[in-house]
Protein backbone atom coordinates (compact mmCIF):
# COMPACT_ATOMS: atom_id res chain seq x y z
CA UNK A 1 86.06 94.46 102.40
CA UNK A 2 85.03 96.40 104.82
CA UNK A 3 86.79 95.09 108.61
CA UNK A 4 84.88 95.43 111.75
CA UNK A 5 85.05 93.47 115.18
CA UNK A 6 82.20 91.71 116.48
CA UNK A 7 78.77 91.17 114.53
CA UNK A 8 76.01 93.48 115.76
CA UNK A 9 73.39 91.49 116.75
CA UNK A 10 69.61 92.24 117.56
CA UNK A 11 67.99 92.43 120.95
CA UNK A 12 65.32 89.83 120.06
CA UNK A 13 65.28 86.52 118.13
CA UNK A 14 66.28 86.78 114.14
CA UNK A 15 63.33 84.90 112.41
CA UNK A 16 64.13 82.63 109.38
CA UNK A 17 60.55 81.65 108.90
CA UNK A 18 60.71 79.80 105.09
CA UNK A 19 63.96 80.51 104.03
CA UNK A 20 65.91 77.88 102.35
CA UNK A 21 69.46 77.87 104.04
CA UNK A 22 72.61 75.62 102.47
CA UNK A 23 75.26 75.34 104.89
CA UNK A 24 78.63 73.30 104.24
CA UNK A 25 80.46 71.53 106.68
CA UNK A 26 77.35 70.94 108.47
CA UNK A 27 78.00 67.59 109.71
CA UNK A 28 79.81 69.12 112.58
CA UNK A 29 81.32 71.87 114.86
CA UNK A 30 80.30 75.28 113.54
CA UNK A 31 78.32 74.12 110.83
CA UNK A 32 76.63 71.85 112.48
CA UNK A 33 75.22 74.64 115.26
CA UNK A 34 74.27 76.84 112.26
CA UNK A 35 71.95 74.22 111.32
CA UNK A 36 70.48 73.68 114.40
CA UNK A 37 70.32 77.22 114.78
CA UNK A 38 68.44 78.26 111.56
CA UNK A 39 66.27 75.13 111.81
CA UNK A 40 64.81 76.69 115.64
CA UNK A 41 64.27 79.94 113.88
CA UNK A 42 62.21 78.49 110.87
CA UNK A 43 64.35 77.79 107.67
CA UNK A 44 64.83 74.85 105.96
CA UNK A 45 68.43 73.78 105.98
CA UNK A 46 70.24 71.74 103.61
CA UNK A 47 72.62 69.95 104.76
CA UNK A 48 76.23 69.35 102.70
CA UNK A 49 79.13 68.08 104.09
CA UNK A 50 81.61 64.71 103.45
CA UNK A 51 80.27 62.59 105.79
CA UNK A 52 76.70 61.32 105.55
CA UNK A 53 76.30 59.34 109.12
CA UNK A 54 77.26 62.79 110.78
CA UNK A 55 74.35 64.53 108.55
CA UNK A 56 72.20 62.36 109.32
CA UNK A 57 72.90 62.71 113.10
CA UNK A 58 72.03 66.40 112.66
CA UNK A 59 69.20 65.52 110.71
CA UNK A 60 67.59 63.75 112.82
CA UNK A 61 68.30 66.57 115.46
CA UNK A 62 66.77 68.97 113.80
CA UNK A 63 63.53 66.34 113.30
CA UNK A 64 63.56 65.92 117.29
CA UNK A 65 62.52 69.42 117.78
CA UNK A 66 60.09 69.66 115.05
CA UNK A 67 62.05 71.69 112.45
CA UNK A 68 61.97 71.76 109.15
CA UNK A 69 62.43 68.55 107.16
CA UNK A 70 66.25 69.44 106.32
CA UNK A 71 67.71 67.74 103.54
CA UNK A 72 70.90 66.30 103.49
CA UNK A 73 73.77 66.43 100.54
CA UNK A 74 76.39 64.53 101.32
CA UNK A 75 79.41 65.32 98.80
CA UNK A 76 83.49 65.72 99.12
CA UNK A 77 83.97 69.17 98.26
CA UNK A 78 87.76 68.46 97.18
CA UNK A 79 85.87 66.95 94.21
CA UNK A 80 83.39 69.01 93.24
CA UNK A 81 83.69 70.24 89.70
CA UNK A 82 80.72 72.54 87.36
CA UNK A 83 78.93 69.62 86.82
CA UNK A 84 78.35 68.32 90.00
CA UNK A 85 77.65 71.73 90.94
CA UNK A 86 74.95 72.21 88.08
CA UNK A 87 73.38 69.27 89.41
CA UNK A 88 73.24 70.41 93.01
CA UNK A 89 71.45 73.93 91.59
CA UNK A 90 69.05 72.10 89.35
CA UNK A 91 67.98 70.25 92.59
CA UNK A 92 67.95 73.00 94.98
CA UNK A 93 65.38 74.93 92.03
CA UNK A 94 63.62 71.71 91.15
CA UNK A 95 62.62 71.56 95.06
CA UNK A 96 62.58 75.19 96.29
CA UNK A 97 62.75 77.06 93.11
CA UNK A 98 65.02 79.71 95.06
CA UNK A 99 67.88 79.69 97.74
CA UNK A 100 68.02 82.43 100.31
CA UNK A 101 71.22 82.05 102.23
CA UNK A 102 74.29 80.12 101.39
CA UNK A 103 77.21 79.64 104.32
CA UNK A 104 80.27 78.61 103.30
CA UNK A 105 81.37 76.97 106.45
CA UNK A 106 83.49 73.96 105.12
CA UNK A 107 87.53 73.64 105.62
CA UNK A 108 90.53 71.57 105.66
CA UNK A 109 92.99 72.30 108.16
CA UNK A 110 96.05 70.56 106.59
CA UNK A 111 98.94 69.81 107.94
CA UNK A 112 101.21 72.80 109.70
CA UNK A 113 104.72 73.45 108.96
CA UNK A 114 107.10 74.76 106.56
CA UNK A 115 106.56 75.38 103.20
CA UNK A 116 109.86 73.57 102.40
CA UNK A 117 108.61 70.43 103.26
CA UNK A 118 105.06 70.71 102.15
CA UNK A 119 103.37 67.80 100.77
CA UNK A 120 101.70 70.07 97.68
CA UNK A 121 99.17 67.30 96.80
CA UNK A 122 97.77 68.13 100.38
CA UNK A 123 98.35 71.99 99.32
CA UNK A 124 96.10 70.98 96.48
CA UNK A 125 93.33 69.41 98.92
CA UNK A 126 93.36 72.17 101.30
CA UNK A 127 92.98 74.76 98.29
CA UNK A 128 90.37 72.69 96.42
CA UNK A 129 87.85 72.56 99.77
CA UNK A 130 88.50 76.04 101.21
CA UNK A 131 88.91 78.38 98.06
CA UNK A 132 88.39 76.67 95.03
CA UNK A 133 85.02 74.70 95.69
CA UNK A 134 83.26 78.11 97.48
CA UNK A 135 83.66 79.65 93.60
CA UNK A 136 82.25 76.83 92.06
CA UNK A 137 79.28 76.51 94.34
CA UNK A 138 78.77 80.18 94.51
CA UNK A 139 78.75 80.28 90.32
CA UNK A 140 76.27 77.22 89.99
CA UNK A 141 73.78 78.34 93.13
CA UNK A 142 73.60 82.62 91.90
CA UNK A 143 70.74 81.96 89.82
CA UNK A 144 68.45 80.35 92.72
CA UNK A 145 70.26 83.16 95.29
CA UNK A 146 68.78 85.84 92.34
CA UNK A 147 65.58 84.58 92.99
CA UNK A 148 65.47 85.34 96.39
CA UNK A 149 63.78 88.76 98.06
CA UNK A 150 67.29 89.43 100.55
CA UNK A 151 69.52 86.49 99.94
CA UNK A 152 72.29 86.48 101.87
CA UNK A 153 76.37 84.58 101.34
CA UNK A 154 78.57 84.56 104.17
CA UNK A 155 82.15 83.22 103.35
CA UNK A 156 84.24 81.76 106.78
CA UNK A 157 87.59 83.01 106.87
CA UNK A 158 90.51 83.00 109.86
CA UNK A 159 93.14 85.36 111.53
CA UNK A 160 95.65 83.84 109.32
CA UNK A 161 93.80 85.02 106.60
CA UNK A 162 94.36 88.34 107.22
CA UNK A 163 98.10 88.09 108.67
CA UNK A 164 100.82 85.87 107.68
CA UNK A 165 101.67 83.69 109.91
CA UNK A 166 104.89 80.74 109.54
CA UNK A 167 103.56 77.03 109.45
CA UNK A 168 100.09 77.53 108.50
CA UNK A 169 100.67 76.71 104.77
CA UNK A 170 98.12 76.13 102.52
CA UNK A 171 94.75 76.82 105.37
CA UNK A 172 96.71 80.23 105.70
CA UNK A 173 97.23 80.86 101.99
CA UNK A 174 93.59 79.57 101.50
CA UNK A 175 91.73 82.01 103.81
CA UNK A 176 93.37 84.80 102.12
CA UNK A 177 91.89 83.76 99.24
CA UNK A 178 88.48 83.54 101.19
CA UNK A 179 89.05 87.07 102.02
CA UNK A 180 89.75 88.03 98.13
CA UNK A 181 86.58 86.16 96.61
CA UNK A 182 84.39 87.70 99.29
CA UNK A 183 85.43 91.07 98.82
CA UNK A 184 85.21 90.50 95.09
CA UNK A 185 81.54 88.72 94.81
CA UNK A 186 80.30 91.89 97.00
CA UNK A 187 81.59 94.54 94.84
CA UNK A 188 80.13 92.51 91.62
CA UNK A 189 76.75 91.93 93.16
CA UNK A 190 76.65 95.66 95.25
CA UNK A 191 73.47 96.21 93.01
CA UNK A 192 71.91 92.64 92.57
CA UNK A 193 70.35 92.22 96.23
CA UNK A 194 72.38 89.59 97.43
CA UNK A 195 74.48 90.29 100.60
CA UNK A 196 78.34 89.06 100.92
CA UNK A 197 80.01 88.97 103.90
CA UNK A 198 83.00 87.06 105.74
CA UNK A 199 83.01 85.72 109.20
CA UNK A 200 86.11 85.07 111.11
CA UNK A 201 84.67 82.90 114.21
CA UNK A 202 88.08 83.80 116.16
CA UNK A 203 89.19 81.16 118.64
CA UNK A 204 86.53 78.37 118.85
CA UNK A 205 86.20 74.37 120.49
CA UNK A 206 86.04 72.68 117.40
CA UNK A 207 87.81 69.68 116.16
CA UNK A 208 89.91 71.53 113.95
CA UNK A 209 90.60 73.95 116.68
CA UNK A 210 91.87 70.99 118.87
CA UNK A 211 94.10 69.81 115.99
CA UNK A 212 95.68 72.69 115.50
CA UNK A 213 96.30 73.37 119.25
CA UNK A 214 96.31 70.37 120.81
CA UNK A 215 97.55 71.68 124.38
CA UNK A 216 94.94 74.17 124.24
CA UNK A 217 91.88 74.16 127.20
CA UNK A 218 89.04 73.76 125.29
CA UNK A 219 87.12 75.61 128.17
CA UNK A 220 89.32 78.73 127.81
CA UNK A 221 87.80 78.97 123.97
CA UNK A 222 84.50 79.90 122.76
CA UNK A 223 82.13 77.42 121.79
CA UNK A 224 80.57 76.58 118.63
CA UNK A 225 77.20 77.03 119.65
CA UNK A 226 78.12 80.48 120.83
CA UNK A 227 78.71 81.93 117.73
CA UNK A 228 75.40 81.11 116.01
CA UNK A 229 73.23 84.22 116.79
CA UNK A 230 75.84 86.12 114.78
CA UNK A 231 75.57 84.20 112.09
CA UNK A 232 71.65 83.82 112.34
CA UNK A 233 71.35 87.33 111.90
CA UNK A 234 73.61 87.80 108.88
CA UNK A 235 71.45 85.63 107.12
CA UNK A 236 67.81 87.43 108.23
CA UNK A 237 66.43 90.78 106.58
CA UNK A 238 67.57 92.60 109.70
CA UNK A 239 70.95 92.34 108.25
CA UNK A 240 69.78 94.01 104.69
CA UNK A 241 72.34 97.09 105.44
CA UNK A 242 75.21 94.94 106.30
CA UNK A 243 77.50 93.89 102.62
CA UNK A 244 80.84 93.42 101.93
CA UNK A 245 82.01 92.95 105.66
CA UNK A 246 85.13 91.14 107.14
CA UNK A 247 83.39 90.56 110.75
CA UNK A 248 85.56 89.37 113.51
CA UNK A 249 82.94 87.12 115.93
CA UNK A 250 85.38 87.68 118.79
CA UNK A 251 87.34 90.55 120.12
């Protein structure tokens, strides 16, 4: 991967007009606002995460300002397995026929502190959502991403993907991971069309964010919403030069 510090972004509005967006994690935080986001500028956004009530919420956002009817997935990631990722693809193509931008935006945090004491069932968990189910749902959905014009993956990774750092277990160990698989998908598809890149969003108010730093301002920290023009453009056409990128969103 190729590392680089804060995503360029244009000087006007990225459109999205008819592009069929999946985004995980949506239900909330940063993955949430990427919805919203790509629903103002004219894609249809599908909507996976865990917790149906809180994709509905967004849902019903994104219906309140006349988007897109989005359509909303709800499914535990730390279960997926081929099958249930088949299905999802079949459903996607049976719909849309094509897919042209899938975020990987979902994580576990886990809990923080030494390996020595780690619970490894939670190890399992953490690894399962943030590096193992990304694979799975990248395999299943390449077909429909193939059968887009400028299809575009972006992977979210973390500082502590990049440098060790004690305590931070298995959301450490998995982001490094996240870092690996993105740089290898990107070298594998250099000549298919389909752009790979990885996002770390740096310091941002989310609940995760708040659990791992609980005496942390939330005002001294970038918001969510903040971070979504980045992101935005990544997945437009006026990102077709950008592949196989490790983009920090914040100096």
């Amino acid at each position: 991967m190729n590392y680089s510090t804060v995503a360029p972004t244009p000087d006007t509005k990225v459109s999205l007009a008819e592009k069929i967006i999946l985004i995980t994690g949506a239900g909330a935080g940063i993955g949430e606002q990427i919805a919203l986001g790509a629903a103002r500028s004219g894609a249809t956004v599908l909507l996976l995460g865990r917790q149906e009530e809180a994709l509905n919420k967004v849902y019903d956002h994104i219906i309140r300002e006349g988007g897109s009817e989005p359509v909303v997935i709800p499914m535990d990631l730390s279960e997926l397995d081929e099958q249930r990722a088949n299905q999802l693809s079949h459903m996607i193509g049976d719909a849309f026929g094509r897919l042209d931008g899938l975020v990987h935006n979902a994580s576990l945090l886990g809990r923080l502190g030494p390996i020595a004491t780690a619970n490894l069932s939670e190890w399992s968990q953490v690894m399962n959502v943030n590096a193992f189910a990304p694979v799975i749902l990248t395999k299943a959905l390449l077909p429909l991403l193939n059968e887009a014009e400028a299809a575009s993956i972006i992977f979210t990774s973390s500082g502590v993907g990049r440098q060790a750092r004690a305590f931070w277990g298995a959301y450490s160990v998995s982001k490094f991971a996240t870092e690996a698989i993105a740089g290898i998908l990107a070298a594998e598809l250099e000549t298919d069309g389909i752009r790979v890149n990885c996002v770390n969003p740096g310091a941002t108010n989310t609940k995760m964010r708040r659990a791992a730093f609980p005496g942390e301002s939330p005002q001294t920290i970038a918001s969510a919403e903040s971070l979504v023009p980045a992101y935005l453009f990544l997945l437009s056409e006026q990102a077709k030069r950008i592949h196989g990128a490790s983009i920090d969103l914040q100096k």
